[in-house]
Protein backbone atom coordinates (compact mmCIF):
# COMPACT_ATOMS: atom_id res chain seq x y z
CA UNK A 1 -10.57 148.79 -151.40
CA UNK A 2 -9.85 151.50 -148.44
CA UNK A 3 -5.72 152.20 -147.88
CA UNK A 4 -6.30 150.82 -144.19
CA UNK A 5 -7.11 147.43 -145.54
CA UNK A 6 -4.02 147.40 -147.89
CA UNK A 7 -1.56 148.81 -145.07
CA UNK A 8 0.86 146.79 -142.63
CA UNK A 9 -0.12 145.32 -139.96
CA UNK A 10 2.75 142.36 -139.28
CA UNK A 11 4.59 144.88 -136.54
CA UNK A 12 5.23 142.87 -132.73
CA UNK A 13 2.49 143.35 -130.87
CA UNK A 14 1.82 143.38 -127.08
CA UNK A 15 -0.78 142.49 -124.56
CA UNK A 16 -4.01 144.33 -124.80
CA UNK A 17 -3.71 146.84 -122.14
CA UNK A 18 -5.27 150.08 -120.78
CA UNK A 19 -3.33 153.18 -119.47
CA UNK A 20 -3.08 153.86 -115.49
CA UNK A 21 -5.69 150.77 -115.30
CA UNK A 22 -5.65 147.62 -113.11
CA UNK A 23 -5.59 144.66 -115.32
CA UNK A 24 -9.01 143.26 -113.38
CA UNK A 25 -10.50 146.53 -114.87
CA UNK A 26 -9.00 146.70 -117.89
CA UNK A 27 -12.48 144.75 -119.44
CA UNK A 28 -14.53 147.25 -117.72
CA UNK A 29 -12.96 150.55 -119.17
CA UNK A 30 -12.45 149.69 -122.28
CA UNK A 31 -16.01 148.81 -122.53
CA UNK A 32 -17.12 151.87 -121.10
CA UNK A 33 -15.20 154.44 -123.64
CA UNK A 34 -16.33 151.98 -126.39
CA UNK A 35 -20.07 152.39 -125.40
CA UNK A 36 -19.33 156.58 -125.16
CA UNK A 37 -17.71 156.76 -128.17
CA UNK A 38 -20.81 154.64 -129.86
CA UNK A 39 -24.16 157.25 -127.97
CA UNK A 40 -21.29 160.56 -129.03
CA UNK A 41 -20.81 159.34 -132.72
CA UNK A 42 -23.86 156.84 -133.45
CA UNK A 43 -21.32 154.75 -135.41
CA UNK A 44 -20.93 150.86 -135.61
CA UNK A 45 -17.09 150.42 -133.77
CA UNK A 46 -15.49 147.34 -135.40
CA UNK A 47 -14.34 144.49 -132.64
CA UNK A 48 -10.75 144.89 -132.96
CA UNK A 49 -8.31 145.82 -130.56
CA UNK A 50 -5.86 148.12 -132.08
CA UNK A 51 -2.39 148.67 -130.63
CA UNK A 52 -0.74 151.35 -132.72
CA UNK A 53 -1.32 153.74 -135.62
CA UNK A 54 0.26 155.63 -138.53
CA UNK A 55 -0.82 158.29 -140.46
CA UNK A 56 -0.57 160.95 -142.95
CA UNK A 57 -2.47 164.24 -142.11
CA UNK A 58 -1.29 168.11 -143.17
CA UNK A 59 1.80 166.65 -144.49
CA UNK A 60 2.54 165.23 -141.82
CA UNK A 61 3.44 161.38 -140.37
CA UNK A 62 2.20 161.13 -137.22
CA UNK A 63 1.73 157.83 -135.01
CA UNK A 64 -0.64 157.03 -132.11
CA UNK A 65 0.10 154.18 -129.50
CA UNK A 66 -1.47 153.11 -126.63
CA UNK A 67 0.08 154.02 -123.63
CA UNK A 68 2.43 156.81 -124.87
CA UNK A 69 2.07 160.56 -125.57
CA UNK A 70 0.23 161.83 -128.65
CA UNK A 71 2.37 163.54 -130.93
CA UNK A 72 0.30 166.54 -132.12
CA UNK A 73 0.29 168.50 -128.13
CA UNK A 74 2.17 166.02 -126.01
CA UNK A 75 -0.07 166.03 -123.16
CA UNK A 76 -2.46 163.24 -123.46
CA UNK A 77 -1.72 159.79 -123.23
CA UNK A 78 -3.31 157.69 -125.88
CA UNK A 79 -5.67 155.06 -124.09
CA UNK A 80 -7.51 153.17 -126.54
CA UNK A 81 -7.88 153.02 -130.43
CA UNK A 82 -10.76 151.96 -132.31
CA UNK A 83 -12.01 151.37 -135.67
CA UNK A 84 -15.09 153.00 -137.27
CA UNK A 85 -15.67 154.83 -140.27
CA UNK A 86 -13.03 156.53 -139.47
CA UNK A 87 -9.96 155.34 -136.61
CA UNK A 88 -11.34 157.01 -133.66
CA UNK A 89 -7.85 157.67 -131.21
CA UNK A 90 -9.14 158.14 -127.19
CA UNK A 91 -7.27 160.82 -125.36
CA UNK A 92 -6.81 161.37 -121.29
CA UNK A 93 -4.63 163.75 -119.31
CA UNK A 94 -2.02 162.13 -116.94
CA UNK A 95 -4.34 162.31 -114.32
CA UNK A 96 -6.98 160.99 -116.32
CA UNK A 97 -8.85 164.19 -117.20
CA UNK A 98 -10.55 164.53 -120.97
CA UNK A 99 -8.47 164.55 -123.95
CA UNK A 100 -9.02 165.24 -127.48
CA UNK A 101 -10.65 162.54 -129.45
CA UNK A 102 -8.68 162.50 -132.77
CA UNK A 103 -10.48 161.19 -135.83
CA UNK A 104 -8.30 159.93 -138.45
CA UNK A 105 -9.58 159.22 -142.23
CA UNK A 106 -8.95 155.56 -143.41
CA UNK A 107 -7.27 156.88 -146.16
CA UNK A 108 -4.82 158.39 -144.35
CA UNK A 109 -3.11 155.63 -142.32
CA UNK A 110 -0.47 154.20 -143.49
CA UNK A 111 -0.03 151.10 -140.85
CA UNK A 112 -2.48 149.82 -137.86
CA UNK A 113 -1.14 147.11 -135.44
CA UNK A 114 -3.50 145.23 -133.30
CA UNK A 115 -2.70 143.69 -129.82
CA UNK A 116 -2.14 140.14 -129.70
């Protein structure tokens, strides 16, 4: 059994919700960074909408929500999470530029919360 099924996942949750998006496109965008992040990386994404994460990566706890800052530069807003192979984090700028696209190894995350 992988450490991200074993991990918490009983934390309050909110409503599913993209960053600096109308709620009538909300739908839209999320399905269009799901279907770029399947043509970039060829994997299978897993239907789950995923609120928050927390992991353990150079010795280091670090946690990724939606809508708030990533920790690791502190200039891209975290706009969608997704679960692979590997959690797949989606980055933008502010202004909606491109952002990193972090990768983080199931068996480093310590706690995933989904949206309700």
């Amino acid at each position: 059994m992988a450490v991200a099924d074993t991990v918490a996942t009983n934390l309050t949750s909110m409503r599913f919700f993209i960053p600096h998006t109308s709620p009538v496109q909300e739908e839209e965008v999320y399905a269009g960074i799901k279907k770029a992040l399947l043509s970039q990386f060829r994997l299978p994404i897993v239907d789950r909408r995923i609120q928050s994460l927390s992991y353990f990566n150079s010795k280091r706890h670090w946690h990724a929500q939606v809508g708030q800052m990533e920790q690791q530069e502190r200039r891209y807003d975290v706009w969608a999470i997704f679960e692979s192979k590997q959690y797949i984090v989606f980055t933008r700028t502010p202004l909606g530029a491109a952002g990193p696209i972090i990768l983080v190894d199931k068996t480093e995350v310590t706690a995933v919360q989904d949206f309700e």
